[in-house]
Protein backbone atom coordinates (compact mmCIF):
# COMPACT_ATOMS: atom_id res chain seq x y z
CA UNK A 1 -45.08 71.35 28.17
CA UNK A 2 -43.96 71.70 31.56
CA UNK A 3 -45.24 68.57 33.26
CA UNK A 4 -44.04 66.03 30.72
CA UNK A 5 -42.96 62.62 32.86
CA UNK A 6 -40.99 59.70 30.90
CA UNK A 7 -41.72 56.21 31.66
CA UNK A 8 -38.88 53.80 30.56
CA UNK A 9 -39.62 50.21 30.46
CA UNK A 10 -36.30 48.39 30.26
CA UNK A 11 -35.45 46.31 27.28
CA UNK A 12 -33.78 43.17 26.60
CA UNK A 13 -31.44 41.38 24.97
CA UNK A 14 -31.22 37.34 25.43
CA UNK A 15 -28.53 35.61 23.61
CA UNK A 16 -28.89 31.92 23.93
CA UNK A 17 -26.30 29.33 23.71
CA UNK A 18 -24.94 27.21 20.77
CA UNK A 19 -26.27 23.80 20.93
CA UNK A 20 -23.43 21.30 19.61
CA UNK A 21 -23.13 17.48 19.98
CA UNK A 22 -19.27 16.23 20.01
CA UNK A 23 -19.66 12.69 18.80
CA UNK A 24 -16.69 10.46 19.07
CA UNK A 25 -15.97 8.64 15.49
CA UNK A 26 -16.60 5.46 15.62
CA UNK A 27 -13.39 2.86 14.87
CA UNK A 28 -12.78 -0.18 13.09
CA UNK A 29 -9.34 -1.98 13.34
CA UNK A 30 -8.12 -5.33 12.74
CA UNK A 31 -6.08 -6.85 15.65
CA UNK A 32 -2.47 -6.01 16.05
CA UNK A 33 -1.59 -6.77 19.44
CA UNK A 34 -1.92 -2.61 20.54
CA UNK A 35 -4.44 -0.98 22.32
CA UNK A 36 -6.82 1.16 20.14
CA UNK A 37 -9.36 3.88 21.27
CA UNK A 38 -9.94 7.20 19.70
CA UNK A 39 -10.36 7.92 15.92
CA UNK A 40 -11.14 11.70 16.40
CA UNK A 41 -14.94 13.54 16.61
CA UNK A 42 -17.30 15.17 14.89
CA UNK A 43 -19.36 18.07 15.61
CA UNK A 44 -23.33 18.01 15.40
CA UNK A 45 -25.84 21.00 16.08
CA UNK A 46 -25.01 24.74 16.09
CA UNK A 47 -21.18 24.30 15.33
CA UNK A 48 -19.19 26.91 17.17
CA UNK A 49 -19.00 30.44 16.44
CA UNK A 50 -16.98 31.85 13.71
CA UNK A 51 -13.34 32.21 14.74
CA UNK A 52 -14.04 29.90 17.62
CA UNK A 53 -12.72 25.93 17.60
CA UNK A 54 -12.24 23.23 20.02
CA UNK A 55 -8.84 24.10 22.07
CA UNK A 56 -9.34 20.60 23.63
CA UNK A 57 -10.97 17.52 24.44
CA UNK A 58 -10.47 13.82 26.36
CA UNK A 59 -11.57 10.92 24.63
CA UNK A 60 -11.75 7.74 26.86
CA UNK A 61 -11.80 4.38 25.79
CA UNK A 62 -8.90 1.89 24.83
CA UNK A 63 -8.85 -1.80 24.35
CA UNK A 64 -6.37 -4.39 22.74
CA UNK A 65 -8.52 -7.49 22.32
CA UNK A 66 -10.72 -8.24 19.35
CA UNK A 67 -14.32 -7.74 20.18
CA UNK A 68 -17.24 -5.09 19.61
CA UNK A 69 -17.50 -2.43 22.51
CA UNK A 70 -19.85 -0.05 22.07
CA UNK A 71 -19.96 3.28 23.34
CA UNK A 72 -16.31 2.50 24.68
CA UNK A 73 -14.99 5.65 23.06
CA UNK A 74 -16.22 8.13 25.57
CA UNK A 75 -15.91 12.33 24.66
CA UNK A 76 -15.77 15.12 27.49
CA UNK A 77 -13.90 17.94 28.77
CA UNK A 78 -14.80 20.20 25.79
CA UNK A 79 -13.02 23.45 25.91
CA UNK A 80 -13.79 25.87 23.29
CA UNK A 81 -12.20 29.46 22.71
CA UNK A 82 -10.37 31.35 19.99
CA UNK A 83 -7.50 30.06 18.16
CA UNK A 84 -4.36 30.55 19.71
CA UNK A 85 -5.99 31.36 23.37
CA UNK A 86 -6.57 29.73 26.51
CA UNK A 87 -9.68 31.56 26.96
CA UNK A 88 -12.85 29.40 27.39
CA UNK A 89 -15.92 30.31 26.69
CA UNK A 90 -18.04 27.65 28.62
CA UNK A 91 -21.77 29.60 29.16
CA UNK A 92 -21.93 30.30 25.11
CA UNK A 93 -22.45 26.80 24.36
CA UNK A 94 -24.41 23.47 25.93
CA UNK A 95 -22.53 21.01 24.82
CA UNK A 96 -23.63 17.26 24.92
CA UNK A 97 -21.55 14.17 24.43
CA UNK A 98 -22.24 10.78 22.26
CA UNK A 99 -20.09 8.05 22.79
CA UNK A 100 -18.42 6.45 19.67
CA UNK A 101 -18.12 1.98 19.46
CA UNK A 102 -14.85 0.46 18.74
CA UNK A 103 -14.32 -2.49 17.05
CA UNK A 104 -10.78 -4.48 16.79
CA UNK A 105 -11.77 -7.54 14.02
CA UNK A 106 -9.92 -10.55 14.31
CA UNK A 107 -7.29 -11.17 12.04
CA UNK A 108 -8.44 -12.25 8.72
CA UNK A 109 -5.10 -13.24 7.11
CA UNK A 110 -4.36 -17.24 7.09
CA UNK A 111 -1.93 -18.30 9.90
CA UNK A 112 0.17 -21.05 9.76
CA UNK A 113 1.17 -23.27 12.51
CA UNK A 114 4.02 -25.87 11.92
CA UNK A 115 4.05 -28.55 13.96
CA UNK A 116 6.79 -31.48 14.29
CA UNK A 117 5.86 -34.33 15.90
CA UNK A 118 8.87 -36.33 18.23
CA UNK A 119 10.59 -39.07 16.68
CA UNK A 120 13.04 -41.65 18.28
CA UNK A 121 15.41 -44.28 17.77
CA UNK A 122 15.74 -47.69 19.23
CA UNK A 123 17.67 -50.90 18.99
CA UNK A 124 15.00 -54.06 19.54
CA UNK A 125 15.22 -55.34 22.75
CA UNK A 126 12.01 -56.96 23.47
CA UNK A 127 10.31 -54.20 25.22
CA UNK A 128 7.57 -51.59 24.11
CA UNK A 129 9.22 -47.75 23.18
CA UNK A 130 7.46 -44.73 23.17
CA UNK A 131 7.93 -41.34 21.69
CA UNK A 132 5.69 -38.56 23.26
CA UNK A 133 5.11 -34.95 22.18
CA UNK A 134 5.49 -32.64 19.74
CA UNK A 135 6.83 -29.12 18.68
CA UNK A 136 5.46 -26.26 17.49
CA UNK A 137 8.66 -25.36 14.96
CA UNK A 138 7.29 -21.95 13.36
CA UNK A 139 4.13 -19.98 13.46
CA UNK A 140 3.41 -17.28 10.20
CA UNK A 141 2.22 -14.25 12.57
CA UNK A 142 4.13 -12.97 15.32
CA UNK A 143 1.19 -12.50 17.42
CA UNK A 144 -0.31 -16.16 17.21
CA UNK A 145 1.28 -17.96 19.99
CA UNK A 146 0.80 -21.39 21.33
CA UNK A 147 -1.98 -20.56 23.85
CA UNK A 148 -3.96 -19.40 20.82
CA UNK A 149 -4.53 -22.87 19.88
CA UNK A 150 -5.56 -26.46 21.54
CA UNK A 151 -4.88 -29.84 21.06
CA UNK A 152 -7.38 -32.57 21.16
CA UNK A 153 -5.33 -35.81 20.36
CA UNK A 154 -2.76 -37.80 21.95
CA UNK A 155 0.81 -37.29 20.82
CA UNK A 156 2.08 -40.57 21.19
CA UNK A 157 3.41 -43.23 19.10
CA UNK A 158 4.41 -46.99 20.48
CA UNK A 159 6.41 -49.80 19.18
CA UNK A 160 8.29 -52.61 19.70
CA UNK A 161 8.74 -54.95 16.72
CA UNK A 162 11.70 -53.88 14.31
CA UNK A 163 9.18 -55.53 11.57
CA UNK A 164 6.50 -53.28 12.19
CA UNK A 165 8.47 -49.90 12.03
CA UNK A 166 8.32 -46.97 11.47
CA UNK A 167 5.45 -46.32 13.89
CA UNK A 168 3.73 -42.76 12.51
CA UNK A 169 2.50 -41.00 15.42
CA UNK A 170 -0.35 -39.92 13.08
CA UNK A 171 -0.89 -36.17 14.03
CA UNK A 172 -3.08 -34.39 11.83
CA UNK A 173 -4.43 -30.62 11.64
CA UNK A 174 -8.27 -31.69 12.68
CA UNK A 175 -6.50 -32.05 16.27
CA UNK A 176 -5.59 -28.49 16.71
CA UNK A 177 -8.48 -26.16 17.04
CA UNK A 178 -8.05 -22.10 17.38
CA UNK A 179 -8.87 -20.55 20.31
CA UNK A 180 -8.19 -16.75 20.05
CA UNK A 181 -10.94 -14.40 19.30
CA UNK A 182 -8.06 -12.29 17.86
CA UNK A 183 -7.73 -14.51 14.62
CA UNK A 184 -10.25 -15.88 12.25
């Protein structure tokens, strides 16, 4: 055979990238006063390649307040590679993101308010006294304050005839109302 012509035709190879979903993890926490954000992620899809893991990754999101906020908790900035290296292998994978909802529940515990209503002394004179106001002497939770509450009455208590006293001011716990959407 001495005219023998070879006629290649090129083959190839097409290796196609790992599909993986990194979902941020939902979280549930009751109300402390602190912001709260991420609880961590899971992977969805492909996974990664053996040997292969995530070197890194932001999770947005933070709030302090009790409340539902979904998809707050906000995953990107994936960088893959081997363990123990800073290399990053960013064309063998399309990575997609799913945001994760935070919830901070109010607080469920019971919280108690004391209040102490003003008192005073008088000698009779003939004229009308009045004693105004009241304290709020101790509260159970450290981060119940006064501007979690309100209160609807009038804290006031008049006199004048020695005969007729004492004069209650006649608080009671129907007048205070809760206002925070951090306590139940």
């Amino acid at each position: 055979f001495s005219n023998v012509e070879f006629v290649v035709t090129d083959g190839e190879m097409t290796i196609n990238p790992r599909n993986i979903t990194i979902r941020a993890n939902d979280n549930t926490v009751e109300y402390d006063g602190t912001p709260h954000g991420e609880n961590g992620y899971t992977l969805e899809g492909d996974g990664l390649a053996e040997g292969e893991t995530i070197l890194g990754l932001v999770i947005d999101g933070e709030q302090t307040e009790a409340g539902f906020y979904p998809g707050e908790l906000k995953p990107h900035d994936a960088r893959i590679g081997a363990e123990g290296s800073k290399e990053i292998y960013p064309y063998n994978y399309k990575i997609d993101y799913a945001n994760g909802n935070l919830e901070i529940t109010p607080v469920a515990a019971e919280v108690v308010v004391t209040i102490t209503e003003h008192g005073g002394k008088a000698k009779y004179d003939g004229t009308e006294h009045v004693v105004t106001g009241y304290d709020v002497t101790s509260i159970s939770n450290p981060l119940y304050t006064e501007a979690d509450f309100t209160f609807s009455g009038t804290a006031e208590v008049k006199g004048k005839n020695a005969s007729e006293s004492p004069y209650p001011m006649g608080l009671n716990a129907s007048q205070f109302a809760n206002v925070s959407g951090n306590f139940s």
